[in-house]
N, C-alpha and C. Protein backbone atom coordinates (compact mmCIF):
# COMPACT_ATOMS: atom_id res chain seq x y z
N UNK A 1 124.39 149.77 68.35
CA UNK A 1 124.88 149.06 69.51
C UNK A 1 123.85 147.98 69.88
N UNK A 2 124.37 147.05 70.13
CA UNK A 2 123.32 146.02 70.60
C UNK A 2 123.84 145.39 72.06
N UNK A 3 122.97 145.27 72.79
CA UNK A 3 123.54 145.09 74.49
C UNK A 3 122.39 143.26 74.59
N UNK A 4 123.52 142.68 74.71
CA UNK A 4 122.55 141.06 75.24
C UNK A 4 122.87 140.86 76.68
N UNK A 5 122.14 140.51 77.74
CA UNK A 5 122.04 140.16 78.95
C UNK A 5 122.06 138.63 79.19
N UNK A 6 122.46 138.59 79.91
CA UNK A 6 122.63 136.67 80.59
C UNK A 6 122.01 136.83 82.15
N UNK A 7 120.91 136.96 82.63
CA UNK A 7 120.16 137.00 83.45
C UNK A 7 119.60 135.53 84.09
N UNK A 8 119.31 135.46 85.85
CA UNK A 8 118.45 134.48 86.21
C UNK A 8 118.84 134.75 88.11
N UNK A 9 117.40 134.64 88.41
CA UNK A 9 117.35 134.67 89.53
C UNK A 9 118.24 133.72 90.34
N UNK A 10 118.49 132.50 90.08
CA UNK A 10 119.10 131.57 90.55
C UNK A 10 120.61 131.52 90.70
N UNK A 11 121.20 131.48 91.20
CA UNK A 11 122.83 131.20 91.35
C UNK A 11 123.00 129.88 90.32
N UNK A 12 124.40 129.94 89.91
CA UNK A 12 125.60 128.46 89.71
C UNK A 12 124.62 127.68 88.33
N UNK A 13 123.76 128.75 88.03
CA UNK A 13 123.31 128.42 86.62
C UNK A 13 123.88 128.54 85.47
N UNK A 14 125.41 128.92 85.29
CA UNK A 14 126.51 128.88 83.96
C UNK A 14 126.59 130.21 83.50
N UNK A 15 125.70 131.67 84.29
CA UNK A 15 125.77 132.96 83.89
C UNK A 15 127.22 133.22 83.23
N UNK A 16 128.38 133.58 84.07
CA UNK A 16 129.26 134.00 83.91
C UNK A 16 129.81 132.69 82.74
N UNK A 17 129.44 131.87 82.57
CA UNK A 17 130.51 130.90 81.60
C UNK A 17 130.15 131.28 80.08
N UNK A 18 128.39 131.34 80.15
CA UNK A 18 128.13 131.30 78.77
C UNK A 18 128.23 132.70 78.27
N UNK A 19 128.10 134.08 79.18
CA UNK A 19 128.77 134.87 79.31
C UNK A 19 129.60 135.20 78.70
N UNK A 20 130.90 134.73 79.41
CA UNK A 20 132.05 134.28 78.65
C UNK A 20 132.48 133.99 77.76
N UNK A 21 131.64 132.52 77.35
CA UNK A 21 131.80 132.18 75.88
C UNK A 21 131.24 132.96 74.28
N UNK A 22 130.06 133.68 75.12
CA UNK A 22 128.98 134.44 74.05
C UNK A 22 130.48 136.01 74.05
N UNK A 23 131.10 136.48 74.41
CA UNK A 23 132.04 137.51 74.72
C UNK A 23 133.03 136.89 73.57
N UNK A 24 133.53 135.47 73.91
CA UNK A 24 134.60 135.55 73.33
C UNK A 24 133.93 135.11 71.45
N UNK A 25 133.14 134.57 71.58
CA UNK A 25 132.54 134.26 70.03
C UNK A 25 132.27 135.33 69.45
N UNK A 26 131.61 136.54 69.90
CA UNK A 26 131.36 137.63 69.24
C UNK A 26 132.79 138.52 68.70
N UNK A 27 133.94 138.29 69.77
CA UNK A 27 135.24 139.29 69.14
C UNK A 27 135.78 138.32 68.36
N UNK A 28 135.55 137.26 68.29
CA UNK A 28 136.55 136.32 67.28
C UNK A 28 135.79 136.76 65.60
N UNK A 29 134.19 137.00 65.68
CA UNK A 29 133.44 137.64 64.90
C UNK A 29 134.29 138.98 64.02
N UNK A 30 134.43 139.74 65.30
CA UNK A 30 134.82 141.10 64.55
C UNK A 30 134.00 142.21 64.99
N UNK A 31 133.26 141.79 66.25
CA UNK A 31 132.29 142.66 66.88
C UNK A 31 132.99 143.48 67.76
N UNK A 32 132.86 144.25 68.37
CA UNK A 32 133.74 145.32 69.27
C UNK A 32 132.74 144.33 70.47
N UNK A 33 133.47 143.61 71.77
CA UNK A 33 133.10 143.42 72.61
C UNK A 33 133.15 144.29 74.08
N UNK A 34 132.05 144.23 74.82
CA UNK A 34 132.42 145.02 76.01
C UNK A 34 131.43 143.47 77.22
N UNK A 35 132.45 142.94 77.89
CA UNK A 35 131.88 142.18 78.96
C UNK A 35 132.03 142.66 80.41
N UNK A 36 130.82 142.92 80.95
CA UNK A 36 130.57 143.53 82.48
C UNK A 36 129.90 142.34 82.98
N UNK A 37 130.51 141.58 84.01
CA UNK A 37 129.98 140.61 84.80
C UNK A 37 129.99 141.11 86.75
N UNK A 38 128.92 141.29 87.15
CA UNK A 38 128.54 141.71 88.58
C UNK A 38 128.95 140.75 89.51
N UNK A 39 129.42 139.29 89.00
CA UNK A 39 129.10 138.61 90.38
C UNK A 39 130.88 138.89 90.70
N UNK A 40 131.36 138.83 91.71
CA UNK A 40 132.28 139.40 92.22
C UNK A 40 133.18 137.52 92.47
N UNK A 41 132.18 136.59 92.89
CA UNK A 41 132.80 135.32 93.19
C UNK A 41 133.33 134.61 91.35
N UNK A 42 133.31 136.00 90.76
CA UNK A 42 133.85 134.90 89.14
C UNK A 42 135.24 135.81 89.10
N UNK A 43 135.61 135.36 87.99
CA UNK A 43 137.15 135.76 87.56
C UNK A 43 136.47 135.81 86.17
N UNK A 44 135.67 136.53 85.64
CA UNK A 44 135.68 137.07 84.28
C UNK A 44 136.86 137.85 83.90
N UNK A 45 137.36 138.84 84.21
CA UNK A 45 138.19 139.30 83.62
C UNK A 45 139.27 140.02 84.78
N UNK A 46 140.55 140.26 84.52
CA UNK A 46 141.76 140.84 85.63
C UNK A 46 141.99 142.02 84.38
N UNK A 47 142.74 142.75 85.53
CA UNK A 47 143.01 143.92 85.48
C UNK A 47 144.44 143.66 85.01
C-alpha cells in the first residue's frame, strides 16, 4: 500500500485540485484508488 499526502498550512493553495487530479491519474493507471479530502468547503467527491 502506498498512502501520498497533499499537505500545507496555507489555504486556496490547489490541495484538493491536484488531489484530485493525482486520484484520477493513478485509477486511469490501474492503481486501486482511495481519495479522503478533509476540507469540507470542496466537492471532491458525492455520495
Amino acid at each position: 500500500m502506498t498512502i501520498i499526502s497533499v499537505l500545507s498550512h496555507k489555504g486556496g493553495v490547489g490541495k484538493s485540485s491536484i488531489s484530485r487530479t493525482l486520484g484520477v491519474e493513478f485509477t486511469r493507471s490501474g492503481w486501486d484508488t482511495l481519495l479522503a479530502d478533509i476540507d469540507s468547503s470542496q466537492i471532491t467527491s458525492n455520495r
